[in-house]
N, C-alpha and C. Protein backbone atom coordinates (compact mmCIF):
# COMPACT_ATOMS: atom_id res chain seq x y z
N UNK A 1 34.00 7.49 -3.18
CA UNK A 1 33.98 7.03 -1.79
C UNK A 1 32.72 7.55 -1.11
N UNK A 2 32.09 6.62 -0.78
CA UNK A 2 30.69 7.12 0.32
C UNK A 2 31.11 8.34 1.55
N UNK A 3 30.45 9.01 1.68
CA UNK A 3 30.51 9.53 3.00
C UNK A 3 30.12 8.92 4.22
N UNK A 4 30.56 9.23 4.94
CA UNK A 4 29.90 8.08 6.43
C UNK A 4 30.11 8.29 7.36
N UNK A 5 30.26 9.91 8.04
CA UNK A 5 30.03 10.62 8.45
C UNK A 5 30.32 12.42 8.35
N UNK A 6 29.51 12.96 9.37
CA UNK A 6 29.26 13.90 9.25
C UNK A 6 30.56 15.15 10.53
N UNK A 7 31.40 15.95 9.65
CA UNK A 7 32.59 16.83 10.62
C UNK A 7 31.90 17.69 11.79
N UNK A 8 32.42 18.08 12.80
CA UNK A 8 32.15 17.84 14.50
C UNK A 8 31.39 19.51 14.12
N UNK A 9 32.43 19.92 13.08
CA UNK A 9 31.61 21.54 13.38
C UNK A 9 30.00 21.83 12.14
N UNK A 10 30.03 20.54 11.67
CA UNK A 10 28.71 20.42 11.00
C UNK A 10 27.02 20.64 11.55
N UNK A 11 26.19 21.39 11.76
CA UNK A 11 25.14 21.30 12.39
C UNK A 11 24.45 20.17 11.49
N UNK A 12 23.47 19.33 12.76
CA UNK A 12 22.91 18.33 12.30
C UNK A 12 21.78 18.93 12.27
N UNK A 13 20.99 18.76 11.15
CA UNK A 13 19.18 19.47 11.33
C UNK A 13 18.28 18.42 11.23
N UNK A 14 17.21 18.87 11.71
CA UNK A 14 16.21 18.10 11.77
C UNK A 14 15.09 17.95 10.46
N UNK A 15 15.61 18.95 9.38
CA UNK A 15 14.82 18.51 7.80
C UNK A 15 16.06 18.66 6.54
N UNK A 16 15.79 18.12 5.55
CA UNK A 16 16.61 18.29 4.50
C UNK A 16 16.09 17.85 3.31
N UNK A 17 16.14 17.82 2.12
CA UNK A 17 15.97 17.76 0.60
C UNK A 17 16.25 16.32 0.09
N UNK A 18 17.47 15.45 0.98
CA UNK A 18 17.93 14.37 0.93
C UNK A 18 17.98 13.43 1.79
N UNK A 19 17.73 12.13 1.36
CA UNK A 19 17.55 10.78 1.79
C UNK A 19 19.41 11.04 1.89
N UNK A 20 20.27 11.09 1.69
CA UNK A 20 21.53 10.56 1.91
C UNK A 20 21.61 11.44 3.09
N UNK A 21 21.28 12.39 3.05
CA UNK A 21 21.81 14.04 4.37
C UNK A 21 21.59 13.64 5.66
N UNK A 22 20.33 12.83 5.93
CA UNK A 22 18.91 12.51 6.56
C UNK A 22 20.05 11.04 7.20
N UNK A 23 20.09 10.35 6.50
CA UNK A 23 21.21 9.18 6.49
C UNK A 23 22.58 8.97 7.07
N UNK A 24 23.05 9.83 6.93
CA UNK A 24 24.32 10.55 7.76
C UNK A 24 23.84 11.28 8.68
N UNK A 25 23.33 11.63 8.96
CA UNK A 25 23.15 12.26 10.21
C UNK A 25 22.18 11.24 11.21
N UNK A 26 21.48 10.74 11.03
CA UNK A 26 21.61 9.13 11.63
C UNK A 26 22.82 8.20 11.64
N UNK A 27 23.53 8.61 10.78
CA UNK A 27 24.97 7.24 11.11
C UNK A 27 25.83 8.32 12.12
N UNK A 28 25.58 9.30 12.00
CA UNK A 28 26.57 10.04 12.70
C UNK A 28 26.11 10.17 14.57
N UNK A 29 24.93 9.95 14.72
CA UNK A 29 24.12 10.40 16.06
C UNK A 29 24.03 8.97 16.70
N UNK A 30 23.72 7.90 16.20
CA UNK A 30 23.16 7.01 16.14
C UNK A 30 24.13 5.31 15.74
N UNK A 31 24.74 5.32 14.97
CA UNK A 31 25.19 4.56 14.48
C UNK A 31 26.63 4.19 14.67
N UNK A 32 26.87 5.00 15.41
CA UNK A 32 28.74 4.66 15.69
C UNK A 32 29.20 5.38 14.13
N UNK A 33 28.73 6.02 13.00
CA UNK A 33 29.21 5.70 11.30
C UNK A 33 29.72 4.22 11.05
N UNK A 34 28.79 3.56 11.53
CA UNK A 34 28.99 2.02 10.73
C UNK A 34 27.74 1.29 9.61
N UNK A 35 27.28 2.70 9.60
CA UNK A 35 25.97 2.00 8.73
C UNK A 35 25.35 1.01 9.22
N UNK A 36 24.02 0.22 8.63
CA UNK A 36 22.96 -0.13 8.83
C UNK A 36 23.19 -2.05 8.74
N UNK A 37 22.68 -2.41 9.63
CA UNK A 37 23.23 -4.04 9.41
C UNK A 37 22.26 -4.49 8.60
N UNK A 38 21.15 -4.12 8.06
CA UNK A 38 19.58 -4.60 7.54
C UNK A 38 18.98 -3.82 6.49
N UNK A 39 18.77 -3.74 5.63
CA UNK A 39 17.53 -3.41 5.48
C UNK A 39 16.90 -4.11 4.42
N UNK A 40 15.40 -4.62 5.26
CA UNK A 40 14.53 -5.93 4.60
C UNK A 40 13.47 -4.82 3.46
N UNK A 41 13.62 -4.03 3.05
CA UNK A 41 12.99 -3.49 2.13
C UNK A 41 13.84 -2.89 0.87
N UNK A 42 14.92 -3.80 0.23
CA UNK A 42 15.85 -3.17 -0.13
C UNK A 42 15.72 -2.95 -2.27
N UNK A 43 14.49 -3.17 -2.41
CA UNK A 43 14.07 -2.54 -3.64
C UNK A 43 15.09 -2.40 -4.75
N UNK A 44 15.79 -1.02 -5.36
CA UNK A 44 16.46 -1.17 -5.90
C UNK A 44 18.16 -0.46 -5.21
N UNK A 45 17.92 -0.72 -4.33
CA UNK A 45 19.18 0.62 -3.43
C UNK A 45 19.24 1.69 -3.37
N UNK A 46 18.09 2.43 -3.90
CA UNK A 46 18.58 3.99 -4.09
C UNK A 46 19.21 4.42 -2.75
N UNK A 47 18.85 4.12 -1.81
CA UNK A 47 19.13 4.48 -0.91
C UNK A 47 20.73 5.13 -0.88
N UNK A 48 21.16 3.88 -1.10
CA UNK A 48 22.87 3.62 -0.88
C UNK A 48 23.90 3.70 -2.21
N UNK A 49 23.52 4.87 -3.12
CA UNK A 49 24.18 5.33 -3.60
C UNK A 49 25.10 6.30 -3.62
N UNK A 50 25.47 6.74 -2.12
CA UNK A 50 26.05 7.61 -1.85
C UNK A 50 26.10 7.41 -0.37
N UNK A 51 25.66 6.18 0.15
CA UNK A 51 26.27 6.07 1.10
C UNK A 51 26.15 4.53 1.43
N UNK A 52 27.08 4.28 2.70
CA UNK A 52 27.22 2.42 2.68
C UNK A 52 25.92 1.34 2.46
N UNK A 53 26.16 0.48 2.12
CA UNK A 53 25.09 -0.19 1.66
C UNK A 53 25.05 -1.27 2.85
N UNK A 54 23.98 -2.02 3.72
CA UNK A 54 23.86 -2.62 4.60
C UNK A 54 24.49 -3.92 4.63
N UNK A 55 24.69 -4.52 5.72
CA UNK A 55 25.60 -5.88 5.61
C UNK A 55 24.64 -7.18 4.53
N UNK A 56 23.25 -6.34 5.71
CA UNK A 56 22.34 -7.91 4.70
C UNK A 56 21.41 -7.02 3.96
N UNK A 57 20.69 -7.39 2.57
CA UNK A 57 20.05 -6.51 2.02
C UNK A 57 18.57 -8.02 1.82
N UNK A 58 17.28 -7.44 1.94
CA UNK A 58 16.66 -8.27 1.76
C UNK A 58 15.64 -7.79 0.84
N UNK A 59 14.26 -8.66 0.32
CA UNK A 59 12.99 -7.68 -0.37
C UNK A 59 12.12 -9.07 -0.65
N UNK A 60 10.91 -8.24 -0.58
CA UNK A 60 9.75 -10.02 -0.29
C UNK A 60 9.79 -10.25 -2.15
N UNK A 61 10.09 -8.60 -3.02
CA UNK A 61 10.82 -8.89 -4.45
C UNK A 61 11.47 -8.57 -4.83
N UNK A 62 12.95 -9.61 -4.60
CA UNK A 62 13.95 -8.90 -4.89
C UNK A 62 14.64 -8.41 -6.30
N UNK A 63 15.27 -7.18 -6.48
CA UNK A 63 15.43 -6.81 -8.07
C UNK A 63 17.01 -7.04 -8.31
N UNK A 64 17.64 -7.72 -7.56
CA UNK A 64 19.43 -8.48 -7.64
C UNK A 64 19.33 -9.54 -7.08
N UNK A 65 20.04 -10.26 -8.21
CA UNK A 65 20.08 -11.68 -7.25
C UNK A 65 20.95 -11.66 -6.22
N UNK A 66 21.54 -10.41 -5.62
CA UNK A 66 21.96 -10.27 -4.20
C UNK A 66 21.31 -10.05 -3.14
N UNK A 67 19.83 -9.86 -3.25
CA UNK A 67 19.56 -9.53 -2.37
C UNK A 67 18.20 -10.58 -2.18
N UNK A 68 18.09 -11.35 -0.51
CA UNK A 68 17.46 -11.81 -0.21
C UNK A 68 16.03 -11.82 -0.61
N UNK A 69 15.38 -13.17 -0.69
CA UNK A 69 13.94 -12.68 -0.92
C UNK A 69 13.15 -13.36 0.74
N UNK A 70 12.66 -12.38 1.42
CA UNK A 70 11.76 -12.34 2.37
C UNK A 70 10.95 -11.21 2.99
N UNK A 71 10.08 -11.44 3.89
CA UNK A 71 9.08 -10.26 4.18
C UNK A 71 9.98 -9.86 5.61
N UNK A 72 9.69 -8.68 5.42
CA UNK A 72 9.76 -8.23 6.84
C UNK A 72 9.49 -8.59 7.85
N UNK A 73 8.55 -9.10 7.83
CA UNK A 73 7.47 -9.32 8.73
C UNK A 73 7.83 -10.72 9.61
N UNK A 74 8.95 -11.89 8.18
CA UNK A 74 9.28 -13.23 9.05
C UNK A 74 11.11 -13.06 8.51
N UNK A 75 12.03 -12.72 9.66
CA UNK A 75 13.42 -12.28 9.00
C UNK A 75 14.16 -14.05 9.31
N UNK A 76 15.23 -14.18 8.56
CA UNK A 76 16.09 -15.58 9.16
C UNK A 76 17.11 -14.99 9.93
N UNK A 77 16.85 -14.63 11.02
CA UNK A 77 17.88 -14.05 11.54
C UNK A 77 17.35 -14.50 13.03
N UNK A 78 18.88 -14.70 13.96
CA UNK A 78 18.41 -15.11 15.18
C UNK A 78 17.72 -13.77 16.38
N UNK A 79 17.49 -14.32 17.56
CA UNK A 79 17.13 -13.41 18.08
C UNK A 79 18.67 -12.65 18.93
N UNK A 80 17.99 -11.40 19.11
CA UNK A 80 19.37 -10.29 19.31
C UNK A 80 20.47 -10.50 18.23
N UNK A 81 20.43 -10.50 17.19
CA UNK A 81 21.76 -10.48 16.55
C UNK A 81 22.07 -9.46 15.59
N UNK A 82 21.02 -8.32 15.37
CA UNK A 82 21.64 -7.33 14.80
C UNK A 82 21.45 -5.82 15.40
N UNK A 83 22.86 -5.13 14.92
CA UNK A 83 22.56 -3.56 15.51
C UNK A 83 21.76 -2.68 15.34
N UNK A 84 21.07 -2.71 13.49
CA UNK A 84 20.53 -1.82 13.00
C UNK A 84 19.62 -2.16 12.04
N UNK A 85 18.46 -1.28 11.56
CA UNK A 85 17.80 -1.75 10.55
C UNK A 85 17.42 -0.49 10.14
N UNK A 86 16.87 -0.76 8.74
CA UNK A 86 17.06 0.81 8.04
C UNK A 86 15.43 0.30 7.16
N UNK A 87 14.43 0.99 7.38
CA UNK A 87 13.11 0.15 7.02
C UNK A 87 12.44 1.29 6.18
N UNK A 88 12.21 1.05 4.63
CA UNK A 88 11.06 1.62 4.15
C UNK A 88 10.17 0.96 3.65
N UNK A 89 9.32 0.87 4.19
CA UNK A 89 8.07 0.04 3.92
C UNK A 89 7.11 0.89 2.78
N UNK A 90 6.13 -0.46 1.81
CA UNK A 90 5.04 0.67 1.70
C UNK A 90 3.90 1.67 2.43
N UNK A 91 3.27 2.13 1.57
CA UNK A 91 3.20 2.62 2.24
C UNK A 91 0.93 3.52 1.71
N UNK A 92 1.36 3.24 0.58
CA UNK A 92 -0.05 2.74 -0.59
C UNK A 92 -1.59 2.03 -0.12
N UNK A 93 -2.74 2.56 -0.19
CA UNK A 93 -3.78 2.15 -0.05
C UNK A 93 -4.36 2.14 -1.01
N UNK A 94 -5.09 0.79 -1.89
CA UNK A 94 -6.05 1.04 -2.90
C UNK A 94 -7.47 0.70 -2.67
N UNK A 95 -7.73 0.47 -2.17
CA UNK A 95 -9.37 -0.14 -1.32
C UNK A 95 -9.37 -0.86 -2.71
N UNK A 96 -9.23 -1.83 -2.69
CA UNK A 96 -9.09 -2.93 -4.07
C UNK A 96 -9.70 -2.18 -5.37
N UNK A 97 -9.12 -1.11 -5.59
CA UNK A 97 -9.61 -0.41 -7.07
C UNK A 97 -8.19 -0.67 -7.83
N UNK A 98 -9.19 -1.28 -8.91
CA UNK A 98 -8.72 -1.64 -9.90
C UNK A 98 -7.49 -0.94 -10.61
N UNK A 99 -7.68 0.34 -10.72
CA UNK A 99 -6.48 1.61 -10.96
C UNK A 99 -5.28 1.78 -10.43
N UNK A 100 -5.61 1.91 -9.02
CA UNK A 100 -4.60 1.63 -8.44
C UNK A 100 -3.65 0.71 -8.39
N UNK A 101 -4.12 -0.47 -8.52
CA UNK A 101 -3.23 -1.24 -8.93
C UNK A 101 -2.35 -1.55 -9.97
N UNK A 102 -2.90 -0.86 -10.93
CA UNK A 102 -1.87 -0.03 -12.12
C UNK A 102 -0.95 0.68 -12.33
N UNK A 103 -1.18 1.24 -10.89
CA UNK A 103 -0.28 2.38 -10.48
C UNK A 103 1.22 1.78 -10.31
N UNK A 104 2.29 3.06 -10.84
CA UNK A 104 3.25 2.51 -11.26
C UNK A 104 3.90 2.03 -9.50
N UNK A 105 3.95 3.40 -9.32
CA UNK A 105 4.52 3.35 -7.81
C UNK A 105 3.71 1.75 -6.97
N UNK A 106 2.80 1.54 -7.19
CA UNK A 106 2.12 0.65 -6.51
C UNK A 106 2.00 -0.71 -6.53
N UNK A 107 2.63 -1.05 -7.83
CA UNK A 107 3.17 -2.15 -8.67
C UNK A 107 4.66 -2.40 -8.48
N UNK A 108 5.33 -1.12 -8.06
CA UNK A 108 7.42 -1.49 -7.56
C UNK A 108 7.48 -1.44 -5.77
N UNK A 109 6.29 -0.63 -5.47
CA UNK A 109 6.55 -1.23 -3.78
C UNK A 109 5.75 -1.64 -3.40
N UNK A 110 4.20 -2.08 -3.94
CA UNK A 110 3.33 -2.71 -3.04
C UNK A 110 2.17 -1.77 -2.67
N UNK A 111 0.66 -2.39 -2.73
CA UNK A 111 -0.40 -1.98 -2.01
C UNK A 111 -1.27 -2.38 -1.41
N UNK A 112 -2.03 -1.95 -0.44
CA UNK A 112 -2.62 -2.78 0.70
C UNK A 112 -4.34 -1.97 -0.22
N UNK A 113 -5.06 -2.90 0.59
CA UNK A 113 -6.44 -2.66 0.22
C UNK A 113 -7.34 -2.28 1.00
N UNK A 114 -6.75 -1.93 2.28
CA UNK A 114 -7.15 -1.29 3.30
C UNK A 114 -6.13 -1.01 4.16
N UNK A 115 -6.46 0.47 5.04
CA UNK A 115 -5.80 0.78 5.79
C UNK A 115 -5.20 -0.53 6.81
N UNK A 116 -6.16 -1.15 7.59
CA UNK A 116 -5.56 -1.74 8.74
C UNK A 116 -4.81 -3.16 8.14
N UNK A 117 -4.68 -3.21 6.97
CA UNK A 117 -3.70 -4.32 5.96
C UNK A 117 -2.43 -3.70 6.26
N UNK A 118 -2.41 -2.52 5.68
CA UNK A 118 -1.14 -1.74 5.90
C UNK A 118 -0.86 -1.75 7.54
N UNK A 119 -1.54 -1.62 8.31
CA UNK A 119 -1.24 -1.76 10.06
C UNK A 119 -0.68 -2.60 10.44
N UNK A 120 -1.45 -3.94 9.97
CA UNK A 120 -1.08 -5.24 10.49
C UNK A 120 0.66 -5.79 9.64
N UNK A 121 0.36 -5.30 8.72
CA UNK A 121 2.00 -5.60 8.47
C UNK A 121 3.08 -4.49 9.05
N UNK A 122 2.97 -3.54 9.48
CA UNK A 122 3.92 -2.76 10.11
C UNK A 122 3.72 -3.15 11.95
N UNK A 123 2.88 -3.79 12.18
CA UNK A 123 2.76 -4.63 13.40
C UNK A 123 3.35 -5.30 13.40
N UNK A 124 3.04 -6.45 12.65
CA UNK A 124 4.12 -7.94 12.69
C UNK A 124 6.02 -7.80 12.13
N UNK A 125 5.83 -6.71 11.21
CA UNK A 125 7.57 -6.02 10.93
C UNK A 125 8.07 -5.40 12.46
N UNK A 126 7.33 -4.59 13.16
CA UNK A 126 8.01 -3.99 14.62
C UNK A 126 8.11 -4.84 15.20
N UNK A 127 7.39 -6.05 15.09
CA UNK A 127 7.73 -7.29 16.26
C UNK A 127 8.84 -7.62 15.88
N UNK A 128 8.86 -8.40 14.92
CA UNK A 128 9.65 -8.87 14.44
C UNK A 128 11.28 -7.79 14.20
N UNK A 129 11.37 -7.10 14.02
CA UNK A 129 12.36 -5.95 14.43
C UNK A 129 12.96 -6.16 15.51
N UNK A 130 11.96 -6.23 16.79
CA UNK A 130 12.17 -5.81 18.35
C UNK A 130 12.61 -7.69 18.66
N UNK A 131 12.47 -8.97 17.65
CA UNK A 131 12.95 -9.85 18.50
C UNK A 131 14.49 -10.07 18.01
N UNK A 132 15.09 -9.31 16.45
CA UNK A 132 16.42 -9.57 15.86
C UNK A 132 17.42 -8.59 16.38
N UNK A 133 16.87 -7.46 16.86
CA UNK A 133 17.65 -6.34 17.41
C UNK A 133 18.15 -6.75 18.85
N UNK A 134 19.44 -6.26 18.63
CA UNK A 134 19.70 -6.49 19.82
C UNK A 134 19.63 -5.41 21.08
N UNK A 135 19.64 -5.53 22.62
CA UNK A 135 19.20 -4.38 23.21
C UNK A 135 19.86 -2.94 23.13
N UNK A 136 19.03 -1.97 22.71
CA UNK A 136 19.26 -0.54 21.99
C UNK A 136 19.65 -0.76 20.70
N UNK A 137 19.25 -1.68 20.29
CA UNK A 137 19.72 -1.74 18.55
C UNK A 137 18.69 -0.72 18.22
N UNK A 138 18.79 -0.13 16.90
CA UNK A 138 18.36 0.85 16.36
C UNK A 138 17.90 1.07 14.91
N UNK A 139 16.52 0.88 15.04
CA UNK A 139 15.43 1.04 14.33
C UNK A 139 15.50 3.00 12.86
N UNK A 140 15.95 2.55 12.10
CA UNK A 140 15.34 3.98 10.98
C UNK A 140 14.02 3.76 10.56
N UNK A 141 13.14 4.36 10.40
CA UNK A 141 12.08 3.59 10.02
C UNK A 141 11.07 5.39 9.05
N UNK A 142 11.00 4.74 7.71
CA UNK A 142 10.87 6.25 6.91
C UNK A 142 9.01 5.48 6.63
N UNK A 143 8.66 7.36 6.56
CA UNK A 143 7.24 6.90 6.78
C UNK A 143 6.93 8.22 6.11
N UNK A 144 5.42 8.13 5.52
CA UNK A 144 4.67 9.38 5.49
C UNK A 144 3.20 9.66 5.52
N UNK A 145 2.53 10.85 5.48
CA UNK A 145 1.01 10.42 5.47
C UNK A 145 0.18 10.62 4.25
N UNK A 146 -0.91 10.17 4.27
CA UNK A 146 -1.38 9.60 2.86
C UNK A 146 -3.23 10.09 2.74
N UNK A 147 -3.11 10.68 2.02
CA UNK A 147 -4.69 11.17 1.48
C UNK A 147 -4.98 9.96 0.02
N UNK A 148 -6.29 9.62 0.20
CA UNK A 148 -6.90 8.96 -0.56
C UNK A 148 -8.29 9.60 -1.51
N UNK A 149 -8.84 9.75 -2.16
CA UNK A 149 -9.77 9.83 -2.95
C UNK A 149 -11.43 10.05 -2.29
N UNK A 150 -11.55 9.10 -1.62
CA UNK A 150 -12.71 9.04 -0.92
C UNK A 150 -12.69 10.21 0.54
N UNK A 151 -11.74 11.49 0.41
CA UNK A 151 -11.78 12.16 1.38
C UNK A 151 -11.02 12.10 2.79
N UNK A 152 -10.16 10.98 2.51
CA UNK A 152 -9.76 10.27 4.15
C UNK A 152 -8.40 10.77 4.13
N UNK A 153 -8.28 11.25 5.30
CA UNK A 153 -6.80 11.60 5.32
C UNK A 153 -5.87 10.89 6.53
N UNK A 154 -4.83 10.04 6.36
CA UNK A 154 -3.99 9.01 7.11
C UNK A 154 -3.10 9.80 7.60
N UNK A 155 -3.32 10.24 8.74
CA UNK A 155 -1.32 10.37 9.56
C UNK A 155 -0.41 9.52 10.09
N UNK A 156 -0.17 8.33 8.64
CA UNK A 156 0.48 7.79 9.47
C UNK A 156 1.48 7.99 10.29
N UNK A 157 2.26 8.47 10.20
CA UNK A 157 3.62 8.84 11.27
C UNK A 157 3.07 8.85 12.77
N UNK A 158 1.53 9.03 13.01
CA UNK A 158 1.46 8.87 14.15
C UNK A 158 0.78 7.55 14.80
N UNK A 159 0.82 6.61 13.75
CA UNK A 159 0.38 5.40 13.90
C UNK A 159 1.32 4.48 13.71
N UNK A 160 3.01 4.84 13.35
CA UNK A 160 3.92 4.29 13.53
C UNK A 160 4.62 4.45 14.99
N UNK A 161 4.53 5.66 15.08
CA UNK A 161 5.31 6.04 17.03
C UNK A 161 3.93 5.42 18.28
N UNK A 162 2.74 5.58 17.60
CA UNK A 162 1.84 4.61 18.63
C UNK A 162 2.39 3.24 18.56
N UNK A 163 2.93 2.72 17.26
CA UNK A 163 2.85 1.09 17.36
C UNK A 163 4.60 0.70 17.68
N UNK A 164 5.25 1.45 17.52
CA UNK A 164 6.47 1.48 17.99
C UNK A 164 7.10 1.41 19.22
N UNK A 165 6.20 2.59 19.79
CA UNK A 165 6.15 2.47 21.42
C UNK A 165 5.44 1.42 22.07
N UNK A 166 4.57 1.03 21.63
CA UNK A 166 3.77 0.09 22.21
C UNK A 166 4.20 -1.35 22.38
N UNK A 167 5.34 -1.33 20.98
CA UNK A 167 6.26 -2.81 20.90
C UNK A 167 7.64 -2.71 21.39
N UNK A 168 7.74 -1.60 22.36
CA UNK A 168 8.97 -1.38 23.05
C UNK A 168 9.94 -1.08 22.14
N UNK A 169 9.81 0.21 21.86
CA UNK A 169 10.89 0.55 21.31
C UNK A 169 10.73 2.53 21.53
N UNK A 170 11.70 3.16 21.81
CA UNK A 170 12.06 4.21 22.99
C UNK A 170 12.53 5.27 21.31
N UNK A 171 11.90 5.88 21.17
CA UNK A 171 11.63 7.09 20.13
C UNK A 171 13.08 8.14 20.47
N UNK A 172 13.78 8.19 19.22
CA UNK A 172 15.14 9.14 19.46
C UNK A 172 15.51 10.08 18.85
N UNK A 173 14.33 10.00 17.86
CA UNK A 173 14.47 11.05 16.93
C UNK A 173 13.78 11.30 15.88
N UNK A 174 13.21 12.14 15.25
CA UNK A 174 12.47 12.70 13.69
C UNK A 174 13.10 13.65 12.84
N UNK A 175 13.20 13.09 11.88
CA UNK A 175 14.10 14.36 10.92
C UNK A 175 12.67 14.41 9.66
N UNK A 176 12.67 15.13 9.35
CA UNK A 176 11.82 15.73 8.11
C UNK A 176 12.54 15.52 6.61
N UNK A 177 11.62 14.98 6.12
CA UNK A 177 12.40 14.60 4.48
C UNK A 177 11.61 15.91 3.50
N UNK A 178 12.06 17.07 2.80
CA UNK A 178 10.80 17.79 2.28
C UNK A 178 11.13 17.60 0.59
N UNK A 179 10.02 17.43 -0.21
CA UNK A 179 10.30 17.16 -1.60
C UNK A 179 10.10 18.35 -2.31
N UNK A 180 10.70 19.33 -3.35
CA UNK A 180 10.28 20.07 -4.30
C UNK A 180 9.62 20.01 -4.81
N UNK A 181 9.38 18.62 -5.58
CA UNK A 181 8.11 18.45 -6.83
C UNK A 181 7.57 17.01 -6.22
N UNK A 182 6.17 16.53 -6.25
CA UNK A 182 5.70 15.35 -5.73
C UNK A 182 4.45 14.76 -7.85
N UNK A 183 4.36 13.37 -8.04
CA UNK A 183 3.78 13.54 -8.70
C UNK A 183 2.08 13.04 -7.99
N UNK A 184 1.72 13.94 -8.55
CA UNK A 184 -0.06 13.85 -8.43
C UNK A 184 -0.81 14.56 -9.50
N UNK A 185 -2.29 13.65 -9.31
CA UNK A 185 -3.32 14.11 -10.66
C UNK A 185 -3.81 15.40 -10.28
N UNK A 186 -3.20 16.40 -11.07
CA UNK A 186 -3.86 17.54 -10.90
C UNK A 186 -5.38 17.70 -11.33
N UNK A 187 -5.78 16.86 -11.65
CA UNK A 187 -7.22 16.55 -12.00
C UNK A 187 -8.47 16.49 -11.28
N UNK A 188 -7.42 15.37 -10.13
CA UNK A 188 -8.73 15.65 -8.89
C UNK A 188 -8.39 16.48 -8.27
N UNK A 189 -9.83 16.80 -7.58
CA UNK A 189 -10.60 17.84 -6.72
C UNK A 189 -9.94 17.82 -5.05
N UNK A 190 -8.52 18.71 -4.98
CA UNK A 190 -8.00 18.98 -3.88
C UNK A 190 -8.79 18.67 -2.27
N UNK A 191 -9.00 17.88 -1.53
CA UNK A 191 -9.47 17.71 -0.48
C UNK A 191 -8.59 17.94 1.00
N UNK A 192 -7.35 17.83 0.47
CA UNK A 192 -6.04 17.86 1.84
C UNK A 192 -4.91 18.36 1.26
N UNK A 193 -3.83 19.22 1.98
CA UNK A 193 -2.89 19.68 1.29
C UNK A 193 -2.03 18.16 0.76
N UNK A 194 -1.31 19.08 -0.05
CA UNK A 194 -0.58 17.72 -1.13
C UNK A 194 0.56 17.66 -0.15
N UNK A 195 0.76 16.36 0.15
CA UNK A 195 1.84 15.95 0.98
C UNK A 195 3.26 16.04 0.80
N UNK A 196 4.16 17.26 0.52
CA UNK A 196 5.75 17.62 0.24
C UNK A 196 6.61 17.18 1.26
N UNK A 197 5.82 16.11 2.11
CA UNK A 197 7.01 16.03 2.90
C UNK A 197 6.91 14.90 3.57
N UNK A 198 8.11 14.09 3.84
CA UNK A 198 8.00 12.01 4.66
C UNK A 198 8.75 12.28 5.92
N UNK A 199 8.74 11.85 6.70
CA UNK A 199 9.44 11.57 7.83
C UNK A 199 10.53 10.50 8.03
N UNK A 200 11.77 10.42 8.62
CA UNK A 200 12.13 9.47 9.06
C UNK A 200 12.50 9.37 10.78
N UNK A 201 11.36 8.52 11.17
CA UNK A 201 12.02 7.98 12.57
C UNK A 201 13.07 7.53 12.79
N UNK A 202 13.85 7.37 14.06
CA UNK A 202 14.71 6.87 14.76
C UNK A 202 13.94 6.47 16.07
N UNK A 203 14.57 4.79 16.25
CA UNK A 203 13.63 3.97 17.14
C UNK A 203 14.86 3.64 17.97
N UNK A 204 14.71 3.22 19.06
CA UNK A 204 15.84 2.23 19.84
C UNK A 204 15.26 0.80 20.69
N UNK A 205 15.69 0.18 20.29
CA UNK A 205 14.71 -1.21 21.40
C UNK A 205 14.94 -1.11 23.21
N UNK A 206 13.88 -1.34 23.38
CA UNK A 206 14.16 -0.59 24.93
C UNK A 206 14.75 -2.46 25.59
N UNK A 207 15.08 -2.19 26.39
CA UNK A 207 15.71 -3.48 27.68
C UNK A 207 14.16 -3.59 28.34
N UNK A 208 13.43 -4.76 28.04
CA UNK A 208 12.63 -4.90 28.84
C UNK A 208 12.79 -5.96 30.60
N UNK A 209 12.75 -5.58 31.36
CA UNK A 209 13.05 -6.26 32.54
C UNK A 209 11.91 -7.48 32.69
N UNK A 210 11.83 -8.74 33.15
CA UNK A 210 10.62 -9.28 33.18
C UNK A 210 10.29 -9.12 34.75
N UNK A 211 8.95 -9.43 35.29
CA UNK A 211 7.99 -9.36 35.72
C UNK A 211 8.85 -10.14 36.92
N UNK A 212 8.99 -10.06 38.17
CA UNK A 212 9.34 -10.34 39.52
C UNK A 212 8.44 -12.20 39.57
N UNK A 213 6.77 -11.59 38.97
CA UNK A 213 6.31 -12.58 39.20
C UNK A 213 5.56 -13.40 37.81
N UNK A 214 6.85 -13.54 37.08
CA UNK A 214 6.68 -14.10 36.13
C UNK A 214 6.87 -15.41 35.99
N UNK A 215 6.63 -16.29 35.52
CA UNK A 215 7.14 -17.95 35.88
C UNK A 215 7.62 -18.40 34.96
């Protein structure tokens, strides 16, 4: 039996070891414990092996023939009609090198070839988010930041709460995901600490009022 929520004298924290811990304590704060009505990145489920699995499951490739094939970015879903969405996007930059694209990880979720590739699709996914949600529906949205080769170091997490807020949607929370072991080439030449740790946001769609003098 899944768990699906978390007992009253339980402290909820703000980091943990687990994607399921991290998960419940969003269904528990957040969610009524009814789990997630969405999630358009739904890969192979790890997610929801230990806890409820979403009403609709989607993926632009899907690996069950249960689960939808579409992008995030364009959902069939009307406007306002769902409570929740549970979003891991990629998350991968290869500046079109050839290697990378070999890469295993990069080949099962996807890579962009430039940073603002990766932008523009987590742009058009928050829109698109903010027109199926309904008002205060509620956004999970797991993210982390990313060092590349050529010296550059990405925060994204703070280029998701810039573009989040900016597409109306009212920030409720950050929990810390931290990993024990991460794989990387110990080969190359250390430039940024090695990243042990992802974030997951909590978003809410704000009620936008229109304009007095709007027509």
């Amino acid at each position: 039996m899944h768990k699906q929520n978390i007992s009253e004298n339980e402290v909820i924290k703000s980091f943990s070891f687990s994607n399921t811990e991290i998960l419940n304590s969003i269904n528990t704060l957040y969610l009524d414990n009814k789990g997630f009505d969405l999630d358009p990145t739904f890969s192979k489920g790890n997610f929801y092996k230990d806890f409820p699995k979403p009403k609709y499951v989607s993926d632009i490739k899907p690996q069950f023939n249960f689960v939808k094939q579409s992008c995030s970015s364009k959902l069939d879903f009307k406007d306002n009609s769902l409570d929740s969405i549970c979003f891991d996007p990629p998350f991968l930059i290869g500046y079109g090198n050839s290697k990378a694209n070999k890469n295993i990880s990069a080949i099962r979720f996807g890579i962009f070839n430039y940073y603002k590739d990766l932008l523009d699709y987590y742009y058009n996914s928050i829109q698109e988010f903010y027109r199926v949600l309904k008002p205060k529906g509620i956004l999970a949205f797991k993210t982390q930041d990313y060092s590349v080769s050529s010296n550059k170091a990405y925060f994204l997490h703070n280029d998701v709460f810039n573009l989040c807020e900016k597409n109306n949607f009212e920030t409720l929370d950050l929990f810390v995901l931290l990993a024990k072991n991460r794989i990387y080439n110990p080969n190359l030449k250390q430039r940024h600490s090695r990243k042990f740790h992802c974030y997951w946001y909590v978003f809410k769609k704000k009620i936008v009022k229109e304009s007095n003098n709007a027509k």
